[in-house]
PDB file of N, CA and C in Angstrom:
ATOM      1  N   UNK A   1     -12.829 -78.975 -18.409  1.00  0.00           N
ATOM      2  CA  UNK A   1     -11.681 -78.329 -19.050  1.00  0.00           C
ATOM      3  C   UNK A   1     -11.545 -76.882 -18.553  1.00  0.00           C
ATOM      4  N   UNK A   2     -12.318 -76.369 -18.367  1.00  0.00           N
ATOM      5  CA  UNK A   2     -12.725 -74.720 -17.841  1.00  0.00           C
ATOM      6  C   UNK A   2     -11.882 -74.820 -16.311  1.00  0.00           C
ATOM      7  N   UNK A   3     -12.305 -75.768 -15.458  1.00  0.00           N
ATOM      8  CA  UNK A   3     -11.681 -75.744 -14.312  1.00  0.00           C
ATOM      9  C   UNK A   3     -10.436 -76.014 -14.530  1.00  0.00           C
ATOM     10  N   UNK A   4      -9.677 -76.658 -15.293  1.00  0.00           N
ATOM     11  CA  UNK A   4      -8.463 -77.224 -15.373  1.00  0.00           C
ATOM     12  C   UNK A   4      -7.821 -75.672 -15.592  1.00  0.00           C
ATOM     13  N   UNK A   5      -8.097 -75.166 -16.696  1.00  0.00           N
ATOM     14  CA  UNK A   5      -7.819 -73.848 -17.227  1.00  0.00           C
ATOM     15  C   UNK A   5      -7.708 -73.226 -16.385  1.00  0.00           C
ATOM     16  N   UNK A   6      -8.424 -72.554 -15.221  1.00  0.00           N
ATOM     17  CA  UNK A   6      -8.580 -72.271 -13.598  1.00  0.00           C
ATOM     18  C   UNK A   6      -7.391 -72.428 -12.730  1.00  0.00           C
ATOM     19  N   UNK A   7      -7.947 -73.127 -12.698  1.00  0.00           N
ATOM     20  CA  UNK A   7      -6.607 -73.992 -11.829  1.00  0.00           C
ATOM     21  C   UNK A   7      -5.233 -73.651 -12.567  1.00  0.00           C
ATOM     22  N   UNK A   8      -5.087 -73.971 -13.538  1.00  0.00           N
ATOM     23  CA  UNK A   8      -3.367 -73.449 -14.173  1.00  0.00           C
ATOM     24  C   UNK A   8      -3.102 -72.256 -13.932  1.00  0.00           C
ATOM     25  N   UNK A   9      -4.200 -71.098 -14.410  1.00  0.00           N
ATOM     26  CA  UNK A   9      -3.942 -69.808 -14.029  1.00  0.00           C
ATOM     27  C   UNK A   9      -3.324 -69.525 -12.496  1.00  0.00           C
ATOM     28  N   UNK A  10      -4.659 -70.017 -11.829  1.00  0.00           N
ATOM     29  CA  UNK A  10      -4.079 -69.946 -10.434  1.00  0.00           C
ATOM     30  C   UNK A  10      -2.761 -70.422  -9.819  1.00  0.00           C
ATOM     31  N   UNK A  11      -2.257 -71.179 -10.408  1.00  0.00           N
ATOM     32  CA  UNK A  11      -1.256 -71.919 -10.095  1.00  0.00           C
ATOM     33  C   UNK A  11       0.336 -70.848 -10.706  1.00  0.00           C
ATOM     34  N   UNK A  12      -0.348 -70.442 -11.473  1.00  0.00           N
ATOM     35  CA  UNK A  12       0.535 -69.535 -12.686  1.00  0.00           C
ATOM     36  C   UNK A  12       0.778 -68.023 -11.568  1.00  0.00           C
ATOM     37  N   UNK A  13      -0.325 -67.328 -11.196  1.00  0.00           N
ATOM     38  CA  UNK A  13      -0.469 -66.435 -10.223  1.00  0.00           C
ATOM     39  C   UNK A  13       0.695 -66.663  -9.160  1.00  0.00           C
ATOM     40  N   UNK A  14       0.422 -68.143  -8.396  1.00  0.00           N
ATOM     41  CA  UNK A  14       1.055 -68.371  -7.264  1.00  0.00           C
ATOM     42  C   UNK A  14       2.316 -68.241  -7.141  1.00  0.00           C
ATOM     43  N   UNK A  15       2.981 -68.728  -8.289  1.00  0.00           N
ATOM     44  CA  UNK A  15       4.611 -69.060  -8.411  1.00  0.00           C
ATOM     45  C   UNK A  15       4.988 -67.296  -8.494  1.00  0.00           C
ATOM     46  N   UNK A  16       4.258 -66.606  -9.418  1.00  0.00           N
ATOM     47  CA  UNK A  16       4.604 -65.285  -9.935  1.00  0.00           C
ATOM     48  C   UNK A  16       4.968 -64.615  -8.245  1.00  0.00           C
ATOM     49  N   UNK A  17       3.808 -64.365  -7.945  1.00  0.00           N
ATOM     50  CA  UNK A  17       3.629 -64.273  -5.868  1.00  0.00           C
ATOM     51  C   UNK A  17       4.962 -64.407  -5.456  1.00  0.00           C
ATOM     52  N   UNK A  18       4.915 -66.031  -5.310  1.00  0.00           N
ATOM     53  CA  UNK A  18       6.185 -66.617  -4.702  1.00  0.00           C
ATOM     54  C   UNK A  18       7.790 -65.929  -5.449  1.00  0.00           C
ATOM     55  N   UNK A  19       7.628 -65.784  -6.784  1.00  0.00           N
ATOM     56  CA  UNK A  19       8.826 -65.166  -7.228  1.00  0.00           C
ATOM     57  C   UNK A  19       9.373 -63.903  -6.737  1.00  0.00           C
ATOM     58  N   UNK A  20       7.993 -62.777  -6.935  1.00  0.00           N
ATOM     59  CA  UNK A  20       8.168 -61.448  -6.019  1.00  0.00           C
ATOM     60  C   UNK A  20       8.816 -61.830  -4.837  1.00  0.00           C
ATOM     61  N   UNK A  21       8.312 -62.364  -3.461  1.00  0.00           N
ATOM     62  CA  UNK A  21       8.761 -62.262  -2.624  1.00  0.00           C
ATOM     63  C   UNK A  21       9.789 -62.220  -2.461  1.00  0.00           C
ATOM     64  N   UNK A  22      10.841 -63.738  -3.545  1.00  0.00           N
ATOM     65  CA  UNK A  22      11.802 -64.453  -2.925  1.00  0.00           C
ATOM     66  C   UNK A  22      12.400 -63.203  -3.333  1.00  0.00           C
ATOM     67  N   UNK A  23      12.539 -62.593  -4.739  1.00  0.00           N
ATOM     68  CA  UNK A  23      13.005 -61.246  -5.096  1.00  0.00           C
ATOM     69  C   UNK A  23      13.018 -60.527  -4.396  1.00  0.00           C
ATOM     70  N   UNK A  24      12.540 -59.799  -3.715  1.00  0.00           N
ATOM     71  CA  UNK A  24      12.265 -58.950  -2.178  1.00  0.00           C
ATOM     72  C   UNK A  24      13.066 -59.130  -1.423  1.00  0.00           C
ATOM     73  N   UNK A  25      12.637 -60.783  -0.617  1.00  0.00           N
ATOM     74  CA  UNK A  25      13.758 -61.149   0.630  1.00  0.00           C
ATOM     75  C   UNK A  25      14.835 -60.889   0.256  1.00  0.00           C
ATOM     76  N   UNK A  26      15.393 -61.421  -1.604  1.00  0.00           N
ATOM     77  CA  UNK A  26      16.691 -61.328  -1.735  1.00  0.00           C
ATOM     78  C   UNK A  26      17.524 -59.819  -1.955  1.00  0.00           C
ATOM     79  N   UNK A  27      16.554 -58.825  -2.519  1.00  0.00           N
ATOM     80  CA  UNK A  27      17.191 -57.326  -2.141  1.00  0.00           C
ATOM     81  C   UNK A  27      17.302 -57.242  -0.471  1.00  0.00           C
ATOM     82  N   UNK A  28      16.369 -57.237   0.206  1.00  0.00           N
ATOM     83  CA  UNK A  28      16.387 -56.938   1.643  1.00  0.00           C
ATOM     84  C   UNK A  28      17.511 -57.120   1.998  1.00  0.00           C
ATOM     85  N   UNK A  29      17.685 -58.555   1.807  1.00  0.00           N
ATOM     86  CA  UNK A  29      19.142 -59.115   2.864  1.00  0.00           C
ATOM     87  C   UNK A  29      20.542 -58.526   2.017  1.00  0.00           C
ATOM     88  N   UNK A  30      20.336 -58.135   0.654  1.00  0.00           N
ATOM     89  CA  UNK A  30      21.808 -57.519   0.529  1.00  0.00           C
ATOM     90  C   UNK A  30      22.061 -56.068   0.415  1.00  0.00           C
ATOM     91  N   UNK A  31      20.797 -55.358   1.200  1.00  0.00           N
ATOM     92  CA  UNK A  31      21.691 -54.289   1.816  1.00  0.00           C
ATOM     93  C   UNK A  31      21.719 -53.979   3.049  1.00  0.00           C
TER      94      UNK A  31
END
């Protein structure tokens, strides 16, 4: 259960990551 818990976090981290970026690319390209 501990690893499962793990693992969600991490998974939770990743998307957050992935959200920044896409946020980023998407200021970049509109100015």
């Amino acid at each position: 259960m501990y690893f499962y818990d793990l693992f969600l976090m991490l998974v939770c981290l990743l998307w957050m990551v992935v959200c920044v970026l896409i946020g980023v690319a998407y200021l970049t390209l509109l100015e």
